[in-house]
PDB file of N, CA and C in Angstrom:
ATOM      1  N   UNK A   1     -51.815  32.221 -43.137  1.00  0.00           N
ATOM      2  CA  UNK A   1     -50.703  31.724 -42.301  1.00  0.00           C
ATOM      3  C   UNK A   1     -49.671  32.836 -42.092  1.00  0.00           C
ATOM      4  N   UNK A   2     -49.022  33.167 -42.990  1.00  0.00           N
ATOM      5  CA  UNK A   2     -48.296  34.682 -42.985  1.00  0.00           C
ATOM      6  C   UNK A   2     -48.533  35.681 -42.066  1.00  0.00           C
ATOM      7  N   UNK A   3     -50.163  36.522 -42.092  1.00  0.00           N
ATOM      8  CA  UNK A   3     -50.630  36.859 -41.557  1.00  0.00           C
ATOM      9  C   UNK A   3     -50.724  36.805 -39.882  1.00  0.00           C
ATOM     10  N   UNK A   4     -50.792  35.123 -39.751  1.00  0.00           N
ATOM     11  CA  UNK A   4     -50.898  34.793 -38.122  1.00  0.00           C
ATOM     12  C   UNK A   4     -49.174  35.188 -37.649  1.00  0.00           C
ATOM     13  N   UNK A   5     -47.920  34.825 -38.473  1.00  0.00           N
ATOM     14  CA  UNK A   5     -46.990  34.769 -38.068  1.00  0.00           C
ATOM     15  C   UNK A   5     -46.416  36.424 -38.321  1.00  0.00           C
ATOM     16  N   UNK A   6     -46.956  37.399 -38.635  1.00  0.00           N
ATOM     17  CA  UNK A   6     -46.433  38.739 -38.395  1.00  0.00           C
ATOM     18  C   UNK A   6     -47.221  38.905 -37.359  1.00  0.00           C
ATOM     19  N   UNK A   7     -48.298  38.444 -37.100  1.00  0.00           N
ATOM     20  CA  UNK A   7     -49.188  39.086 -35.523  1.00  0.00           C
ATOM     21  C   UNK A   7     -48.412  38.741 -34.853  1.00  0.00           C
ATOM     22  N   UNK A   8     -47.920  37.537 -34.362  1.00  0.00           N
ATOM     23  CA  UNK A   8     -47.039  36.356 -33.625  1.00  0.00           C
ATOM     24  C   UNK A   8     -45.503  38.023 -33.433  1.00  0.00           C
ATOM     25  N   UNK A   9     -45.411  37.826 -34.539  1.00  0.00           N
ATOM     26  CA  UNK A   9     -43.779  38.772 -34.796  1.00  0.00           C
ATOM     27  C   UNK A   9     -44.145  39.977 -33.882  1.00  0.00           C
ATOM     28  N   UNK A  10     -45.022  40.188 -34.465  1.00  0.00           N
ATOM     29  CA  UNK A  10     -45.762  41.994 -34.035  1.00  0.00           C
ATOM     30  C   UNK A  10     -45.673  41.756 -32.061  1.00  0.00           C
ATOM     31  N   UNK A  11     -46.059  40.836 -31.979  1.00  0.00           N
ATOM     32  CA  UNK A  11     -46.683  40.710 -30.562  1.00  0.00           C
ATOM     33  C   UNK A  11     -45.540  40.280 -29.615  1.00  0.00           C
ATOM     34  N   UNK A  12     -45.207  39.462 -30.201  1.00  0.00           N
ATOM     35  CA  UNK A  12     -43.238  39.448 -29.493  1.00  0.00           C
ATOM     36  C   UNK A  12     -42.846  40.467 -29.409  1.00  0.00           C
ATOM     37  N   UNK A  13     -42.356  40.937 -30.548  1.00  0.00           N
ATOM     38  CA  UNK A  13     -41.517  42.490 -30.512  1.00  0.00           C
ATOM     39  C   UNK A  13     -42.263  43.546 -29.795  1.00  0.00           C
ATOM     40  N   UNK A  14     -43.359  43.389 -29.501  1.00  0.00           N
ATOM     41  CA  UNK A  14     -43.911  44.847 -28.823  1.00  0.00           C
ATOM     42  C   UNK A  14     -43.664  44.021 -27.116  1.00  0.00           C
ATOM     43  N   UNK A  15     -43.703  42.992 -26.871  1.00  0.00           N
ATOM     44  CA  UNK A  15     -43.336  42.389 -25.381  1.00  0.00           C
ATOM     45  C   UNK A  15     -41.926  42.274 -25.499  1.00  0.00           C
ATOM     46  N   UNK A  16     -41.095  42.238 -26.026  1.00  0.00           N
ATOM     47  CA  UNK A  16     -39.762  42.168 -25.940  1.00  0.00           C
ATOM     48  C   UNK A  16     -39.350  43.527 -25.985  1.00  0.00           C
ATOM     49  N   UNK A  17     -39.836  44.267 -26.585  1.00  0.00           N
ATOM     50  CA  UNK A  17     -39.655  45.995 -26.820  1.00  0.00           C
ATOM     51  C   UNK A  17     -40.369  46.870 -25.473  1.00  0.00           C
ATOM     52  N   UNK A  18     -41.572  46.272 -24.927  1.00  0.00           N
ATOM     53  CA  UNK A  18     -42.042  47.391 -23.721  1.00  0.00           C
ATOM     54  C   UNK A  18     -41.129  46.913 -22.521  1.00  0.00           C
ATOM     55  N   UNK A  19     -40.344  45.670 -22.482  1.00  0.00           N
ATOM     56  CA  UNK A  19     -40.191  44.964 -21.117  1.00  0.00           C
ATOM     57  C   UNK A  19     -38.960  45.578 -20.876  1.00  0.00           C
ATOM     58  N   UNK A  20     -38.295  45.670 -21.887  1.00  0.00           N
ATOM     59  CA  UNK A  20     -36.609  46.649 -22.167  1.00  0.00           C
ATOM     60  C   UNK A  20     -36.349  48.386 -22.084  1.00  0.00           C
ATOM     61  N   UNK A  21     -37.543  48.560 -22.991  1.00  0.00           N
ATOM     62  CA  UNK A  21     -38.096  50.516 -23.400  1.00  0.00           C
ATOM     63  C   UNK A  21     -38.964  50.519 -22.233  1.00  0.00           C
ATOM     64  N   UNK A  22     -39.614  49.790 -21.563  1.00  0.00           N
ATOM     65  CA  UNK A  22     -41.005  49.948 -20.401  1.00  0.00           C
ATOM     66  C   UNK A  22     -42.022  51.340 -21.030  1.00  0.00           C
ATOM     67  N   UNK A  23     -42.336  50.662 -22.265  1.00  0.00           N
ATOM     68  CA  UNK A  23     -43.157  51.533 -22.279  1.00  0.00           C
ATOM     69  C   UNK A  23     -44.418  51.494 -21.476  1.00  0.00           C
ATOM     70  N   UNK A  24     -45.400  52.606 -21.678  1.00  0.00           N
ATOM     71  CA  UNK A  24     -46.539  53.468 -21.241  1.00  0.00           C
ATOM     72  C   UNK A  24     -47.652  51.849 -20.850  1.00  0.00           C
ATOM     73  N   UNK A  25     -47.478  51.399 -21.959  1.00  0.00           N
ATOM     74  CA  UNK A  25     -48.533  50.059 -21.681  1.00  0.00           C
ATOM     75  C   UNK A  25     -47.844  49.386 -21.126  1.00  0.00           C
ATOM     76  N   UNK A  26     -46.584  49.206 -21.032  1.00  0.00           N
ATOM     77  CA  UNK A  26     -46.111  47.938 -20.035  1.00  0.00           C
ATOM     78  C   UNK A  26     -46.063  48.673 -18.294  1.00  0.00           C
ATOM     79  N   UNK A  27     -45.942  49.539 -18.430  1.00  0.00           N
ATOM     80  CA  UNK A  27     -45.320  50.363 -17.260  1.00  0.00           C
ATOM     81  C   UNK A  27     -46.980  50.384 -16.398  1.00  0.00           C
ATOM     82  N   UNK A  28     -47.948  50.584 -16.971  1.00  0.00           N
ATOM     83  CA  UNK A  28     -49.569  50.218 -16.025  1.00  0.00           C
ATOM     84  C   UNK A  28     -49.556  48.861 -15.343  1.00  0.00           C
ATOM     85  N   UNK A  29     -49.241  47.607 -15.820  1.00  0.00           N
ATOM     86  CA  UNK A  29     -49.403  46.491 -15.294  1.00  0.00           C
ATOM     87  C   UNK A  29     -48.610  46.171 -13.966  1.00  0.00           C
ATOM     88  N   UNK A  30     -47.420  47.116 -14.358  1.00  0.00           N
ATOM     89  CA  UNK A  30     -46.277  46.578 -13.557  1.00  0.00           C
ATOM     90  C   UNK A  30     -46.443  47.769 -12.105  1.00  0.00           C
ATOM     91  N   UNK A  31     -46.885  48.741 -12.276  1.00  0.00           N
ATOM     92  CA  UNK A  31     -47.240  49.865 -11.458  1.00  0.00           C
ATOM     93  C   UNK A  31     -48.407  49.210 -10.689  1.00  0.00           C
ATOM     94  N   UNK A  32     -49.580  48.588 -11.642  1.00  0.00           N
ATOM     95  CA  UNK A  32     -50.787  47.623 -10.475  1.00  0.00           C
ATOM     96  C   UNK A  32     -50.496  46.826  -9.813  1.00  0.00           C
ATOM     97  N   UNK A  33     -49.166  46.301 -10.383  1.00  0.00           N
ATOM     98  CA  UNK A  33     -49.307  45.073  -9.431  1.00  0.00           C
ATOM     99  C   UNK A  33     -48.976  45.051  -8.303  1.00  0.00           C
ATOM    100  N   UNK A  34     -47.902  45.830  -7.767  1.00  0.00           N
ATOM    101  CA  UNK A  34     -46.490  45.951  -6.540  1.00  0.00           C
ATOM    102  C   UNK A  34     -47.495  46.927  -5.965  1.00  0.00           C
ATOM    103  N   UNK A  35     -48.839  47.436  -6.393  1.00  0.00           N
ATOM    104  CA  UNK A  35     -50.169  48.952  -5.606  1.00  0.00           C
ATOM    105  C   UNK A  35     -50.396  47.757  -4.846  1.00  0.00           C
ATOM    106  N   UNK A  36     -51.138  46.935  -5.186  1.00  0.00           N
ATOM    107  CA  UNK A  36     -51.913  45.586  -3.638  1.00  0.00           C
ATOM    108  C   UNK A  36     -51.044  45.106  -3.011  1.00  0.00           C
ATOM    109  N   UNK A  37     -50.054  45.109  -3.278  1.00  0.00           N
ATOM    110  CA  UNK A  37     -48.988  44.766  -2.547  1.00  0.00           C
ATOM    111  C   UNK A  37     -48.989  45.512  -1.376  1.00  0.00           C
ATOM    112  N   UNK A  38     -48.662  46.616  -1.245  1.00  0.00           N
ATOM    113  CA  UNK A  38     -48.548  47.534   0.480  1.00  0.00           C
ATOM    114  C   UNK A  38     -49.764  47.271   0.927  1.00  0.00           C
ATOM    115  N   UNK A  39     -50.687  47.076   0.242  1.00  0.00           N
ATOM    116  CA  UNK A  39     -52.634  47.662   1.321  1.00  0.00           C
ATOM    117  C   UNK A  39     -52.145  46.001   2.276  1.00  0.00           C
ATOM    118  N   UNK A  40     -51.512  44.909   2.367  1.00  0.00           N
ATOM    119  CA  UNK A  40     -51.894  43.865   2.578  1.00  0.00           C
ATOM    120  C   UNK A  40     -50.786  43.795   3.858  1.00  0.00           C
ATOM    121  N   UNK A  41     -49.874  44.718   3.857  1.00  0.00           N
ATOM    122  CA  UNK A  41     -48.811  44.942   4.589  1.00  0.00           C
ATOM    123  C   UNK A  41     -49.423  45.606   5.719  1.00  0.00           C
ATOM    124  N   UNK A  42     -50.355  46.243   6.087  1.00  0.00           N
ATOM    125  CA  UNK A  42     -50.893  47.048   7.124  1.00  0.00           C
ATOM    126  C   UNK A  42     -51.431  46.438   7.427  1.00  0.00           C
ATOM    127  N   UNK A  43     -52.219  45.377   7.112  1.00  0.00           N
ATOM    128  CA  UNK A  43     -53.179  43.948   7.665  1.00  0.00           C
ATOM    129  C   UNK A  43     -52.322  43.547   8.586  1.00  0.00           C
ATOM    130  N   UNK A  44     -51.322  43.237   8.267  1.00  0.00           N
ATOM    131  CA  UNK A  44     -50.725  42.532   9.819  1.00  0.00           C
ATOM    132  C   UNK A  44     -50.336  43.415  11.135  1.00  0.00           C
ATOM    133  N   UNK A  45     -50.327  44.790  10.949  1.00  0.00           N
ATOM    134  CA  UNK A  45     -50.265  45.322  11.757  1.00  0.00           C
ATOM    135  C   UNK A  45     -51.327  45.172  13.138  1.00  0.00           C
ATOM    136  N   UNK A  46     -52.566  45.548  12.888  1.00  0.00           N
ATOM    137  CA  UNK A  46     -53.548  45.107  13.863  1.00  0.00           C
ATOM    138  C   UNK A  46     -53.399  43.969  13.843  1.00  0.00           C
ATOM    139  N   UNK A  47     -53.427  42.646  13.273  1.00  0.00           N
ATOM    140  CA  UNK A  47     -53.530  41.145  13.637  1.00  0.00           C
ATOM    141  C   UNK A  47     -52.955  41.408  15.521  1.00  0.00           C
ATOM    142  N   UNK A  48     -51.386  42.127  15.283  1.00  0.00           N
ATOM    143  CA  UNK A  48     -50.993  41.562  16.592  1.00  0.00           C
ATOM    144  C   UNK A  48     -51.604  42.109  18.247  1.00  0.00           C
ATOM    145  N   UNK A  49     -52.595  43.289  17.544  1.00  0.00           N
ATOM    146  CA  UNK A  49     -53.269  44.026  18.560  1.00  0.00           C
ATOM    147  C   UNK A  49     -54.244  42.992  18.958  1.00  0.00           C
ATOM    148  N   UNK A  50     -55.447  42.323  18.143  1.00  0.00           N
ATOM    149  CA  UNK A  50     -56.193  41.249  18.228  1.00  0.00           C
ATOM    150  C   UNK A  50     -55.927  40.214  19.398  1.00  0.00           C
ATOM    151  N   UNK A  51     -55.014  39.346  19.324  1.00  0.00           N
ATOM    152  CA  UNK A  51     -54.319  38.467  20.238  1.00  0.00           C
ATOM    153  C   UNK A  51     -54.018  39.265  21.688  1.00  0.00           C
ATOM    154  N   UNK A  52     -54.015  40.551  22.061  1.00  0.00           N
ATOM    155  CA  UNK A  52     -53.581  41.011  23.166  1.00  0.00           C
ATOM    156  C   UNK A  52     -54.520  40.283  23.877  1.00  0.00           C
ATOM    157  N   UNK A  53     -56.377  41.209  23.151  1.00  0.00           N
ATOM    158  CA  UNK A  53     -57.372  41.511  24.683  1.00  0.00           C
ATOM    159  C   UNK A  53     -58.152  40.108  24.286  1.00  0.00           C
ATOM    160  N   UNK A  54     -57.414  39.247  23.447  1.00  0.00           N
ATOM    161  CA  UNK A  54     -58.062  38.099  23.375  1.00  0.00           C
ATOM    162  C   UNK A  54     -57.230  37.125  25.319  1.00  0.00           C
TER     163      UNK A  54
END
């Protein structure tokens, strides 16, 4: 039981500690996510070409 509740401790404090410090491992997730973000932004660009020679 001890055991589960320092993992518990351990695992908080390293998410409460990268989200504040941004460390190296927090700083990959957050860098992937906002990357798919732009590719999806140029999609609408042609959409409005589509509708012309329709």
């Amino acid at each position: 039981m001890k055991k589960l509740c320092l993992v518990l401790a351990l695992v908080v404090a390293c998410k409460s500690s990268s989200s504040t410090t941004s460390q190296p491992t927090a700083s990959d997730p957050s860098t992937t996510a906002p990357a798919p973000m732009p590719d999806p932004a140029p999609a609408p660009t042609p959409a409005p070409t589509a509708p012309t020679p329709g």
